[in-house]
Protein backbone atom coordinates (compact mmCIF):
# COMPACT_ATOMS: atom_id res chain seq x y z
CA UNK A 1 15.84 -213.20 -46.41
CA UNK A 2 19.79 -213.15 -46.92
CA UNK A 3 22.02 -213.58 -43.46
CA UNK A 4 25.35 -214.35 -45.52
CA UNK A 5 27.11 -213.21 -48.46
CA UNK A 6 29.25 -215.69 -50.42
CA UNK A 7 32.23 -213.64 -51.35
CA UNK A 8 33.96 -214.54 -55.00
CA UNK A 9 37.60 -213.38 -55.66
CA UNK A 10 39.57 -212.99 -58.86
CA UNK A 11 43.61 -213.33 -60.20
CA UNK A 12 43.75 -214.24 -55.73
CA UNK A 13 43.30 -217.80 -57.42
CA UNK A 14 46.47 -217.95 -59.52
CA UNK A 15 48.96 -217.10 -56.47
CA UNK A 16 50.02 -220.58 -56.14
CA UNK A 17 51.80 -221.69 -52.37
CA UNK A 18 51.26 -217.90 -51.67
CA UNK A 19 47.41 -217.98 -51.84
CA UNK A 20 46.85 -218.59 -48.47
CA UNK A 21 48.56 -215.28 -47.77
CA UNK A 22 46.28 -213.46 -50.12
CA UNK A 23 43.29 -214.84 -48.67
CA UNK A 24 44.06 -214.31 -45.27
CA UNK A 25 44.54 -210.50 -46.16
CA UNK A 26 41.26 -210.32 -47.94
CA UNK A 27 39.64 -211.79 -45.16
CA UNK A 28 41.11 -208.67 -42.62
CA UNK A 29 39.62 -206.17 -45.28
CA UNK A 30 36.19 -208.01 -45.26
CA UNK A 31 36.22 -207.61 -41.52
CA UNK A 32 37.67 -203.76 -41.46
CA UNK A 33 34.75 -203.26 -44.06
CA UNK A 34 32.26 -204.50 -41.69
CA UNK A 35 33.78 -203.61 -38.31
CA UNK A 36 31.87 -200.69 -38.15
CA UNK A 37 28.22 -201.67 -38.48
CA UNK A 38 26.13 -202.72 -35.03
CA UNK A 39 25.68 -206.39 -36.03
CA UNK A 40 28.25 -208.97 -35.60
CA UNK A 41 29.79 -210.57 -38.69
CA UNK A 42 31.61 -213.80 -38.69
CA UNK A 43 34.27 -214.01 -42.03
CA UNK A 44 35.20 -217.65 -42.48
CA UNK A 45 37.37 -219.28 -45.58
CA UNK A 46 36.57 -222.66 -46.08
CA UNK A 47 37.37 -224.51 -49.39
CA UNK A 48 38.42 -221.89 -51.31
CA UNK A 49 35.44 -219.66 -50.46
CA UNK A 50 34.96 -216.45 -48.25
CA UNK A 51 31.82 -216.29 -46.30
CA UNK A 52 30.13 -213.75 -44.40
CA UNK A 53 27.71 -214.64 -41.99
CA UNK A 54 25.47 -212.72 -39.05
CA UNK A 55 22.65 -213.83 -37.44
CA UNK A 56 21.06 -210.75 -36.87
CA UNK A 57 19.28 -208.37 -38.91
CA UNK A 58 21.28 -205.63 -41.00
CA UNK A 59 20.54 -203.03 -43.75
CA UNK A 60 21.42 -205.07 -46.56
CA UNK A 61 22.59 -202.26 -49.03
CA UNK A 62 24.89 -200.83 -46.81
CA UNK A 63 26.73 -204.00 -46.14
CA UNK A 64 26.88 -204.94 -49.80
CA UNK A 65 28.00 -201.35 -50.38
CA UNK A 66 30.76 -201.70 -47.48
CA UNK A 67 31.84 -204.96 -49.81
CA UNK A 68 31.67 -203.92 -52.85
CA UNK A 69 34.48 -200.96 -51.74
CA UNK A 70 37.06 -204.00 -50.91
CA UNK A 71 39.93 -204.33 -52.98
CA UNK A 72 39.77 -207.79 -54.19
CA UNK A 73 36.69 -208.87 -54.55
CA UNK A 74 35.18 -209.38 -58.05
CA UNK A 75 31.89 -210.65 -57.38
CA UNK A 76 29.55 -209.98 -53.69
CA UNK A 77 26.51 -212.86 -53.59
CA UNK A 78 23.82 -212.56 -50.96
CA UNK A 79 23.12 -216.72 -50.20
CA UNK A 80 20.59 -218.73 -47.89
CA UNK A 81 22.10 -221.26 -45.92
CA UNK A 82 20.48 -224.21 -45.40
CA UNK A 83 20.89 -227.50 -43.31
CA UNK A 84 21.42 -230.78 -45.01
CA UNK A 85 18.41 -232.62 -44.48
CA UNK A 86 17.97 -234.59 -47.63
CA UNK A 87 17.29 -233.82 -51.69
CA UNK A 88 13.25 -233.21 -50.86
CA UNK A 89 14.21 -230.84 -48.00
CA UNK A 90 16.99 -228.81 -49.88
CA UNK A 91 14.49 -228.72 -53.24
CA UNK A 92 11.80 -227.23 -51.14
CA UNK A 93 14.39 -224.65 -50.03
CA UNK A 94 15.04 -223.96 -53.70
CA UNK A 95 11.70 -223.85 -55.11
CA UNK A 96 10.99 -221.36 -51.92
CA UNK A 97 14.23 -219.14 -52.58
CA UNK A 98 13.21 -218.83 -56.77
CA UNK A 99 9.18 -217.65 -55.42
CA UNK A 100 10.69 -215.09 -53.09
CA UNK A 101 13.21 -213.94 -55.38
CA UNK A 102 11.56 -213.69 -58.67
CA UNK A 103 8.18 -212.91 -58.38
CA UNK A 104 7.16 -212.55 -62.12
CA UNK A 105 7.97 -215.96 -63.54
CA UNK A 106 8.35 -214.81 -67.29
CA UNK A 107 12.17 -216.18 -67.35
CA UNK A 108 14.25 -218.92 -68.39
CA UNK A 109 16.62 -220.09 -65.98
CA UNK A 110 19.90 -222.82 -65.50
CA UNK A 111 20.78 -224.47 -62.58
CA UNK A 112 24.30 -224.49 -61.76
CA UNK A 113 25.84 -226.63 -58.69
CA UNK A 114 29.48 -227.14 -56.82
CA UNK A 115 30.06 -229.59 -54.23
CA UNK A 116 32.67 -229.64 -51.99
CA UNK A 117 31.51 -232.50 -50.40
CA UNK A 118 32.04 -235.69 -52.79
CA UNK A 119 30.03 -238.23 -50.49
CA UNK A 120 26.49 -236.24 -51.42
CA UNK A 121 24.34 -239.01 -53.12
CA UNK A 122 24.60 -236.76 -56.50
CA UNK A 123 26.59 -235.39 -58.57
CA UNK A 124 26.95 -231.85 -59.91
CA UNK A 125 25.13 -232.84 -62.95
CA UNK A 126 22.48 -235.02 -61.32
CA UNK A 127 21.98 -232.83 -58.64
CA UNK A 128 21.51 -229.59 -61.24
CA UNK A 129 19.35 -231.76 -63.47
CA UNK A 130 16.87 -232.90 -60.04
CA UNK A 131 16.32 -229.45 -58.90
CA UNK A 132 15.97 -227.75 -62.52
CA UNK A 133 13.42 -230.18 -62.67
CA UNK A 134 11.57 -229.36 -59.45
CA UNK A 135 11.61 -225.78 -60.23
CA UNK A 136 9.61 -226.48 -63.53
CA UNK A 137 6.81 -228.96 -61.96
CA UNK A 138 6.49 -226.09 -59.40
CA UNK A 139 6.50 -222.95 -61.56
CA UNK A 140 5.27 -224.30 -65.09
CA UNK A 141 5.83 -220.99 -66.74
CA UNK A 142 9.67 -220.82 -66.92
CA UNK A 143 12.23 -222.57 -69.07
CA UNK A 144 15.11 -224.39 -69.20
CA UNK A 145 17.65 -222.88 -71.57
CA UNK A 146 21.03 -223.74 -70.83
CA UNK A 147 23.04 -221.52 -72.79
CA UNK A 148 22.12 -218.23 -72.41
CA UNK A 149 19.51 -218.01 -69.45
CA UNK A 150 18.14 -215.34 -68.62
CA UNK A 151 18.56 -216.57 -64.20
CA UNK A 152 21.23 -218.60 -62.91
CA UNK A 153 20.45 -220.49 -60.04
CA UNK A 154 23.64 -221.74 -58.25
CA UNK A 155 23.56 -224.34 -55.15
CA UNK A 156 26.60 -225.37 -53.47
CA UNK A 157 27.23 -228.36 -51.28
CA UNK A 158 29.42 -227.44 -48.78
CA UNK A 159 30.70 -230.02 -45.19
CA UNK A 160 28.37 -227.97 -42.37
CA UNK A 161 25.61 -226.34 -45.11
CA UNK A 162 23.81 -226.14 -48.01
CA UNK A 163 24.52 -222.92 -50.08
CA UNK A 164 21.49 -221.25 -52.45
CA UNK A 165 22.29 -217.74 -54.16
CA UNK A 166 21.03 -216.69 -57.67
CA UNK A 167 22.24 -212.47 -57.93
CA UNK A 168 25.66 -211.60 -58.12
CA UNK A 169 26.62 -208.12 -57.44
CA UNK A 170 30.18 -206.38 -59.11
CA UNK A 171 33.15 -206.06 -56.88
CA UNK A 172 36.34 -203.72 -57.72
CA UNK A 173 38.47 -206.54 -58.21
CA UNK A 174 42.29 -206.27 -57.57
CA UNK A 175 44.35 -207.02 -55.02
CA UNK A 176 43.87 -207.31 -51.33
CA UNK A 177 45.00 -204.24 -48.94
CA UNK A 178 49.02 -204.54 -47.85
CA UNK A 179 49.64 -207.56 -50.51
CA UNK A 180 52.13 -205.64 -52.75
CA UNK A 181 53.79 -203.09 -50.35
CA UNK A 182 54.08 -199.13 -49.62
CA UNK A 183 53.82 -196.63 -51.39
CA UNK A 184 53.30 -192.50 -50.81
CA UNK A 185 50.70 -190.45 -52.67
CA UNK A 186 51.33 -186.59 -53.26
CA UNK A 187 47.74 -186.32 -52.27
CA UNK A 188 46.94 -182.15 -53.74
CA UNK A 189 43.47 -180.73 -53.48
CA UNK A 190 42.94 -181.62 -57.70
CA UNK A 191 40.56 -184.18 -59.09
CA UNK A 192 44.28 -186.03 -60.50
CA UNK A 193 45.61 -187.03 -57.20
CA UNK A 194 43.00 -189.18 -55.20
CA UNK A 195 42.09 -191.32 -58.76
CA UNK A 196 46.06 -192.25 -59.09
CA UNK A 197 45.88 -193.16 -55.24
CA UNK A 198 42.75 -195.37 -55.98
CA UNK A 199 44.42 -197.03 -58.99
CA UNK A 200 47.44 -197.87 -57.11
CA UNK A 201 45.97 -199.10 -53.86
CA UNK A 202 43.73 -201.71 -56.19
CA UNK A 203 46.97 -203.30 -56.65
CA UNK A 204 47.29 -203.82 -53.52
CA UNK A 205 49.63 -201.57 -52.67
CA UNK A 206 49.21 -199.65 -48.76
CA UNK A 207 49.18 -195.48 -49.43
CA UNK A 208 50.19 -192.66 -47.17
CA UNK A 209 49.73 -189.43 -48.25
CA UNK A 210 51.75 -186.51 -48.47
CA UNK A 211 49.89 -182.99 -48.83
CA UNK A 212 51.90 -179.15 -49.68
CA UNK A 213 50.17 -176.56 -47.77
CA UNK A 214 50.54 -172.71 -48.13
CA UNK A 215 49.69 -170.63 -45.69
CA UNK A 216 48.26 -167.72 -45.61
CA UNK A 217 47.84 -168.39 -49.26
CA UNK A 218 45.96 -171.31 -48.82
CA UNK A 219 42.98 -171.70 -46.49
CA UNK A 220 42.22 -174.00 -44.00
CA UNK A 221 39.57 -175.06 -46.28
CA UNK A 222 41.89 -176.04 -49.15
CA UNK A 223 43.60 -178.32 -46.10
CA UNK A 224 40.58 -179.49 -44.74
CA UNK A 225 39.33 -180.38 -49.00
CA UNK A 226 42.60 -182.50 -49.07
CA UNK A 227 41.95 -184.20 -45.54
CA UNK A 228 38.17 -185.04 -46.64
CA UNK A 229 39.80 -186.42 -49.90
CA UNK A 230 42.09 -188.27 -48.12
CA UNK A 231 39.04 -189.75 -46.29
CA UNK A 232 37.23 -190.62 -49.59
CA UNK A 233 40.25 -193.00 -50.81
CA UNK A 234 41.10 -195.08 -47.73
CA UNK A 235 37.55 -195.77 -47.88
CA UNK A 236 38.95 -198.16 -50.78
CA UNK A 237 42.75 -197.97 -49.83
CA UNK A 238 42.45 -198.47 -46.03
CA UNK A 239 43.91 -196.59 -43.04
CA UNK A 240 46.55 -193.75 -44.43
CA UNK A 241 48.91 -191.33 -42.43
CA UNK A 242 48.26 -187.75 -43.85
CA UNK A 243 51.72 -185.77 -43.90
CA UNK A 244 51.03 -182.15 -43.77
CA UNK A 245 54.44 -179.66 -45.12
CA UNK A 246 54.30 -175.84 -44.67
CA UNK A 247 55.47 -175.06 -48.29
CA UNK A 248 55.01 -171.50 -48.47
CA UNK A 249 59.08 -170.71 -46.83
CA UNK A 250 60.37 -172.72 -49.48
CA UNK A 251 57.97 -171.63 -52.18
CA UNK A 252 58.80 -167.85 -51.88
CA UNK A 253 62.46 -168.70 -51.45
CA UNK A 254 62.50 -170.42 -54.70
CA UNK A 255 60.49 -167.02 -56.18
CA UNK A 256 62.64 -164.85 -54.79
CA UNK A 257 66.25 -166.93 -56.32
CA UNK A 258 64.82 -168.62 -59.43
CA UNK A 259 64.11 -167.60 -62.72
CA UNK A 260 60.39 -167.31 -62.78
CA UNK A 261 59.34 -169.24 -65.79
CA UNK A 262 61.38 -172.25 -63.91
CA UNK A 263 59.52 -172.33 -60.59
CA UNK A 264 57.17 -174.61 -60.86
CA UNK A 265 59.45 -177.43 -61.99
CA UNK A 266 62.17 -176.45 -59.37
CA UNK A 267 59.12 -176.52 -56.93
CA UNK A 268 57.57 -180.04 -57.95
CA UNK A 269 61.83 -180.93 -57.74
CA UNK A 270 61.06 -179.62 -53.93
CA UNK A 271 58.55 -181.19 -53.42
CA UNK A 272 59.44 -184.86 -54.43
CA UNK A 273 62.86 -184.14 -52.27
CA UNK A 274 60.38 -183.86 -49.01
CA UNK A 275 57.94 -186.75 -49.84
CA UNK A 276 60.70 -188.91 -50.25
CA UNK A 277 62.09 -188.13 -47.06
CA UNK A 278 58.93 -189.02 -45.45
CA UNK A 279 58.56 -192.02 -47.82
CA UNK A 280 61.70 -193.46 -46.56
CA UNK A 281 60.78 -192.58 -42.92
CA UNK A 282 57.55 -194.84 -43.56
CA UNK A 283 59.01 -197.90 -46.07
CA UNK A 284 57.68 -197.30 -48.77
CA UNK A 285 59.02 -198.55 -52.26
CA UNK A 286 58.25 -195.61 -54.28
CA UNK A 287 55.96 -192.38 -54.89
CA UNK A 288 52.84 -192.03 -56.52
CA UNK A 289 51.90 -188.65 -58.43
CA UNK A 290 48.75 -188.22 -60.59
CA UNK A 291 50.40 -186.80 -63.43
CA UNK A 292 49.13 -186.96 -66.83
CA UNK A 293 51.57 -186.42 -70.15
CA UNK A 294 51.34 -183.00 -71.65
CA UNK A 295 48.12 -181.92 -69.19
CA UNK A 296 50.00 -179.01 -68.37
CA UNK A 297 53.62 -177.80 -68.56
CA UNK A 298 55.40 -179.32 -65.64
CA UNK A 299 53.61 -182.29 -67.06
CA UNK A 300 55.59 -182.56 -70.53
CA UNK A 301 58.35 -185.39 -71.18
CA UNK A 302 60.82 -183.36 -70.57
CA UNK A 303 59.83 -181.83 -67.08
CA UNK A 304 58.84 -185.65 -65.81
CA UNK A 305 62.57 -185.61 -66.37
CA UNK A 306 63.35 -182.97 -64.41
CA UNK A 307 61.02 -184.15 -61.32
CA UNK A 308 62.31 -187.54 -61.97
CA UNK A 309 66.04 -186.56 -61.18
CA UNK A 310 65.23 -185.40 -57.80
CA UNK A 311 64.22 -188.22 -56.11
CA UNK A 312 66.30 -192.04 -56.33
CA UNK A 313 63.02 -193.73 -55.34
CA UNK A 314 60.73 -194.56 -58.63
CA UNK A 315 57.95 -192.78 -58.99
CA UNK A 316 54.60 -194.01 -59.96
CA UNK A 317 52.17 -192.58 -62.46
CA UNK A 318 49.24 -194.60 -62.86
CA UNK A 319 47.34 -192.05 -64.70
CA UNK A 320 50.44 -191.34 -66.91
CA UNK A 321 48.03 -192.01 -70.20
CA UNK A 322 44.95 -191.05 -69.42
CA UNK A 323 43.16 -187.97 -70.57
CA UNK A 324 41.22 -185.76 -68.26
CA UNK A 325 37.95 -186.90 -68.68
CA UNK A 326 38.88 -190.18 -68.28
CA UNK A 327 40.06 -189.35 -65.08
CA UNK A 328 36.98 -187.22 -64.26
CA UNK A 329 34.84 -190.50 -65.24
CA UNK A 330 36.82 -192.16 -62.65
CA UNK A 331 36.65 -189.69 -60.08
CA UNK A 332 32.97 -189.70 -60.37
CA UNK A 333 33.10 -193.00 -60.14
CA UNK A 334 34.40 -193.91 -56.89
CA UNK A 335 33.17 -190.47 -55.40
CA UNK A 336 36.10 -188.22 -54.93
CA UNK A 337 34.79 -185.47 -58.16
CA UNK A 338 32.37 -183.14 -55.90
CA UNK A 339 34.84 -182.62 -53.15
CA UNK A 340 37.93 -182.17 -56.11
CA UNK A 341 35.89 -179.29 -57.54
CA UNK A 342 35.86 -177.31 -54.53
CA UNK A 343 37.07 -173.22 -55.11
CA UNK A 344 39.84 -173.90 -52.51
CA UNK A 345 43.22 -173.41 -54.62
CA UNK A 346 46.40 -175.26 -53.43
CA UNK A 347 49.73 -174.15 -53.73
CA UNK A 348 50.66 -175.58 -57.10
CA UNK A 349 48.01 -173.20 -58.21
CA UNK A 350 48.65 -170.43 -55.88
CA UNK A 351 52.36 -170.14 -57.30
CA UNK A 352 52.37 -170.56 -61.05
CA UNK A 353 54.36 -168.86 -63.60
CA UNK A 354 52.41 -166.98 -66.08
CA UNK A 355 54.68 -168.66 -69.24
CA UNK A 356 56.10 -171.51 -67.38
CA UNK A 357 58.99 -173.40 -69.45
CA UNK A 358 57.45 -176.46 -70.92
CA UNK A 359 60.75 -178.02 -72.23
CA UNK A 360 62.98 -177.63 -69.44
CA UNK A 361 66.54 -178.85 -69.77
CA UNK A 362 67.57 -180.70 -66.39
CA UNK A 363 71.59 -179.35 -66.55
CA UNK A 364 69.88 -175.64 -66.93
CA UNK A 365 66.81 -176.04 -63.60
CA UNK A 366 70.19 -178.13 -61.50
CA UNK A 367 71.62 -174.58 -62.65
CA UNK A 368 68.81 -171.91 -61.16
CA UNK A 369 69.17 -174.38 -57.92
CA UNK A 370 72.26 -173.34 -56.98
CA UNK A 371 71.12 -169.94 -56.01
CA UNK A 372 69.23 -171.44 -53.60
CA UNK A 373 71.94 -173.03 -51.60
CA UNK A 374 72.57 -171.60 -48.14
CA UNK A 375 68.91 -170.36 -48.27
CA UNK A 376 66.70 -173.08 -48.52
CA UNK A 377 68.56 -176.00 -46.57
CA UNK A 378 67.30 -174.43 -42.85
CA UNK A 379 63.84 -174.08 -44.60
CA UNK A 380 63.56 -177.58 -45.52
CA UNK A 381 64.98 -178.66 -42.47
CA UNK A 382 62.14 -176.53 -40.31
CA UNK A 383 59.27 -178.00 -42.74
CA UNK A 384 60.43 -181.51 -42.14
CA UNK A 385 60.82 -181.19 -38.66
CA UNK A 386 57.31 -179.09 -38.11
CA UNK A 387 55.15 -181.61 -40.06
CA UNK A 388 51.75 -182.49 -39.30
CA UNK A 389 51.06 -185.66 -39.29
CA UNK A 390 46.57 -186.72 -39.68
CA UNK A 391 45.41 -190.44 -39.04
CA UNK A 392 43.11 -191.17 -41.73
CA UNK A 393 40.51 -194.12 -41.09
């Protein structure tokens, strides 16, 4: 019975002159969300509102579930349309959409209407108080209770149509794709990663990703588990570049020159350097990591420090607070868990000191990086320059 969706959005209402702006990009996700299906949708924005409309057929819970993955939204309602042909004709409608939508009549209910339209004959009030009434002489066994109903049953005058919906479905919320800037993910093959990604892109903020791969250490399964996470999160985030760095040079150089308990920080220090290079390359306004405090060692205070100090960009750590299960609720959540879990190690767990320093003192790791100078400059400069670059869409 539906053909539209009425399309509700959240803090998009408080941007003041730059609404419009907001709107108009949460109108190109709608359509990049639906761009993909067989049927021809038509996104329109009039008033205030955000329609979708199609005349043909579709599978209803995959286009609500294509929605419902749009930053931005807060609320997806499937609505009949009507013509305006009069009070009788749209009460008729009304009475028609509560039989076919509620079958059992064993609830109380509240009518609830908006016009755009100030030259209907009725009010808001008058017009909810007519067709509340209606509803009762036809279906005898509900009730009005108009403070907590159980059904809400919304009608909207709008300049072309007449607008009936009653179920309203939970959106993500946020902020529309592009709307706050660029930012890159250090996208590894852990269940961290892709849930900071998610959390950042809500705010609106466009992601590429950057992944460390380790060859012959790591598999081409371990790459292909980051490029099918990568997939997962621009099904939320939108269209990403994947940046894929040989590590594994740069890795052993640092294992042959460093003091072992030090390589992990000295290689996270590495491996901000290179997304930052490629973050610059790109735009973006800063780097996103999933890092948690004190999850593991090169986790602590002091050795976000230490990582900190090798980059001038700022780094972003939406996750920063969380504790692991929180962050494996979330991953669960928007789908990314199963494909995190995977027995493909990356190279942050391929090359880990057995006692790693968990205090590390930045003068003492810029120290241990000296011994790498005239060693690892060509290395870096070969892993730049032989990067792999995936289109994720």
């Amino acid at each position: 019975m539906y053909h539209a969706f009425l399309l509700k959005y959240g803090e998009i209402g408080i941007k003041g002159k730059n609404r419009y702006l907001f709107e108009e990009a949460l109108v190109d996700s709608v359509r990049r969300a639906l761009k993909d299906f067989p049927q021809e949708f038509e996104v329109t924005r009039p008033s205030g509102r955000i329609f979708v409309e199609c005349k043909e057929d579709f599978d209803f819970e995959d286009v609500l579930h294509a929605l419902q993955n749009v930053f931005g939204l807060v609320e997806i309602c499937p609505v009949v349309l009507v013509l305006d042909e009069g009070f009788d004709k749209l009460a008729e409608k009304v009475v028609e959409f509560v039989d076919k939508v509620y079958p059992e009549k064993n609830f109380t209910f509240k009518v609830k209407c908006r016009r755009s339209r100030k030259d209907y004959p009725l009010d808001s009030m008058q017009l909810a108080a007519e067709l509340g009434g209606r509803i009762l002489d036809a279906f005898p066994t509900l009730s009005v209770d108009v403070h907590k109903p159980d059904v809400y049953i919304y009608v909207e005058v709008r300049t072309h149509n007449l607008c009936i919906y009653s179920k309203e479905y939970e959106g993500l919320g946020g902020l529309p794709y592009g709307t706050s800037g660029k930012a890159m993910l250090l996208l590894s093959g852990g269940i961290d990663s892709p849930v900071a990604g998610f959390r950042v892109a809500k705010r609106g903020v466009k992601i590429d990703a950057i992944y460390f791969h380790a060859p012959p250490y790591t598999s081409e399964r371990a790459k292909q588990k980051v490029v099918d996470l990568a997939h997962q999160v621009a099904k939320y985030s939108g269209p990403m570049n994947l940046y894929v760095v040989n590590f594994t040079d740069i890795q052993l150089c640092i294992l042959d020159h460093c003091p072992h308990d030090e390589l992990t920080i000295i290689m996270r220090r590495y491996m901000m350097a290179i997304a930052e290079h490629f973050a610059k390359e790109e735009g973006c306004m800063g780097l996103i990591t999933g890092e948690s405090i004190g999850q593991v060692a090169s986790q602590t205070m002091q050795s976000l420090e230490c990582t900190n100090a090798a980059v001038s960009m700022p780094v972003y750590r939406p996750l920063i607070a969380y504790d692991k299960q929180e962050i494996v609720n979330e991953s669960q959540k928007i789908g990314t868990f199963e494909t995190s879990i995977l027995p493909y190690e990356d190279c942050c767990t391929i090359f880990v000191a057995k006692h790693p320093v968990t205090k590390p003192k930045l003068d003492r790791i810029e120290k241990s990086e000296t011994h790498l100078v005239g060693f690892i400059e060509p290395l870096l400069e070969k892993a730049i320059d032989e990067v792999e670059v995936i289109s994720i869409d």
